[in-house]
N, C-alpha and C. Protein backbone atom coordinates (compact mmCIF):
# COMPACT_ATOMS: atom_id res chain seq x y z
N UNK A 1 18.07 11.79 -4.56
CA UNK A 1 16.71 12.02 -4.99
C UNK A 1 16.62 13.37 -5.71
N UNK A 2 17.36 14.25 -5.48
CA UNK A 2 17.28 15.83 -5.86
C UNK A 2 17.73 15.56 -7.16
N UNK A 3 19.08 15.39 -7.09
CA UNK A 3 19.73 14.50 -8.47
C UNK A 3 18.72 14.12 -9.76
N UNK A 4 18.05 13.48 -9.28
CA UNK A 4 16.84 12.45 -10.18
C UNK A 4 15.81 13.48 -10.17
N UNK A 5 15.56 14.02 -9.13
CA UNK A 5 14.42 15.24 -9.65
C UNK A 5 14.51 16.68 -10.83
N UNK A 6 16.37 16.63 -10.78
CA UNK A 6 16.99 17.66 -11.80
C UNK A 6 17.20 17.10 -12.93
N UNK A 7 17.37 16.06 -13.46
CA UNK A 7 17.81 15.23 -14.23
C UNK A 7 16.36 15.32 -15.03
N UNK A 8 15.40 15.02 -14.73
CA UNK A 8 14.17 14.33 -15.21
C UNK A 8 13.59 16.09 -15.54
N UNK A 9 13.81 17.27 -14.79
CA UNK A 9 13.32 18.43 -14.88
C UNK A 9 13.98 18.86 -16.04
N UNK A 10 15.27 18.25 -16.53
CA UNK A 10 16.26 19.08 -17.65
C UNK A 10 16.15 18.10 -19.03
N UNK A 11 15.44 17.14 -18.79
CA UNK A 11 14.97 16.28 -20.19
C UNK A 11 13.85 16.37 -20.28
N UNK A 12 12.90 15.13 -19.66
CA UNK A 12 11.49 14.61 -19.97
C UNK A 12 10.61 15.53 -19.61
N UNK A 13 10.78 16.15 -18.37
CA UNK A 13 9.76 17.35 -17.22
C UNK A 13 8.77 16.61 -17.49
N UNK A 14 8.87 15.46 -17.12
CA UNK A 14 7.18 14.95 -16.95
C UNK A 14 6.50 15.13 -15.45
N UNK A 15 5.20 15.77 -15.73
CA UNK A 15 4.70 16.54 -14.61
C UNK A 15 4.69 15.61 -13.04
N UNK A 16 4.11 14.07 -13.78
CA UNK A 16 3.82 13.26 -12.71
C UNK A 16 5.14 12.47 -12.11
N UNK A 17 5.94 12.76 -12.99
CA UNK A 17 7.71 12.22 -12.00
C UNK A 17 7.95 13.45 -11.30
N UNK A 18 8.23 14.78 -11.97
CA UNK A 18 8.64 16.11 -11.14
C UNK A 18 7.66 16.13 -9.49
N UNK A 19 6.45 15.57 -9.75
CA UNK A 19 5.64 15.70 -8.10
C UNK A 19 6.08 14.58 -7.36
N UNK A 20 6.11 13.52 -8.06
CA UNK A 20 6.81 12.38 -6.95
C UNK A 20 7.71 12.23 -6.82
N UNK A 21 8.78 12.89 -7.44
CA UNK A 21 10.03 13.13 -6.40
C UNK A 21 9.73 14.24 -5.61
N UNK A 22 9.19 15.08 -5.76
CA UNK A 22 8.57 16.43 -4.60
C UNK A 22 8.19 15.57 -3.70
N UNK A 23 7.10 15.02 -3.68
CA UNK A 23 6.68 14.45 -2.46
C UNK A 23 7.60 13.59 -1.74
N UNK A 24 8.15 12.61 -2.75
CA UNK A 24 9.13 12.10 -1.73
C UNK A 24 10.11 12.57 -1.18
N UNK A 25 10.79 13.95 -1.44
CA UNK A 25 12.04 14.78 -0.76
C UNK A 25 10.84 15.30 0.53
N UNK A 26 9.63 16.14 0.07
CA UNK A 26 9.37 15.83 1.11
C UNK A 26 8.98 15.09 2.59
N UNK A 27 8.60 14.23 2.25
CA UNK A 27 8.44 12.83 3.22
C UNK A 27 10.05 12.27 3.64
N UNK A 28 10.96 12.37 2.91
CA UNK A 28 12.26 12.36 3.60
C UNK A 28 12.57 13.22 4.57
N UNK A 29 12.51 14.30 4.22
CA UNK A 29 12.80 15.61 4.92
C UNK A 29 12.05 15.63 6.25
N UNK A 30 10.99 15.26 6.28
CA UNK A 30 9.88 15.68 7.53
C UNK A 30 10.10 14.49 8.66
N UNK A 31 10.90 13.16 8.71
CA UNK A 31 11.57 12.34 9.26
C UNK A 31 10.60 10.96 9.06
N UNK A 32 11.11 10.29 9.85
CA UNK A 32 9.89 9.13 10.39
C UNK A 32 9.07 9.54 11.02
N UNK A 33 7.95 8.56 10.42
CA UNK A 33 6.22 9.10 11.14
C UNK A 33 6.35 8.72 12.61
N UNK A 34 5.56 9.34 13.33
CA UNK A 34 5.32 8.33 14.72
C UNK A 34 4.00 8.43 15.07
């Protein structure tokens, strides 16, 4: 996912892909909900 978030930051930097991979590293990171 980081990968794809650097990738997309070093071509397109389109604002609304750069936040949804943010959000989703975060929501990975923070585990399963309970």
């Amino acid at each position: 996912m980081r990968e794809l978030r650097a990738y997309e930051e070093a071509n397109a930097a389109r604002p609304e892909y750069l936040k949804m991979y943010d959000n989703r590293i975060a929501k990975v990171q923070a585990g399963p909900a309970k």
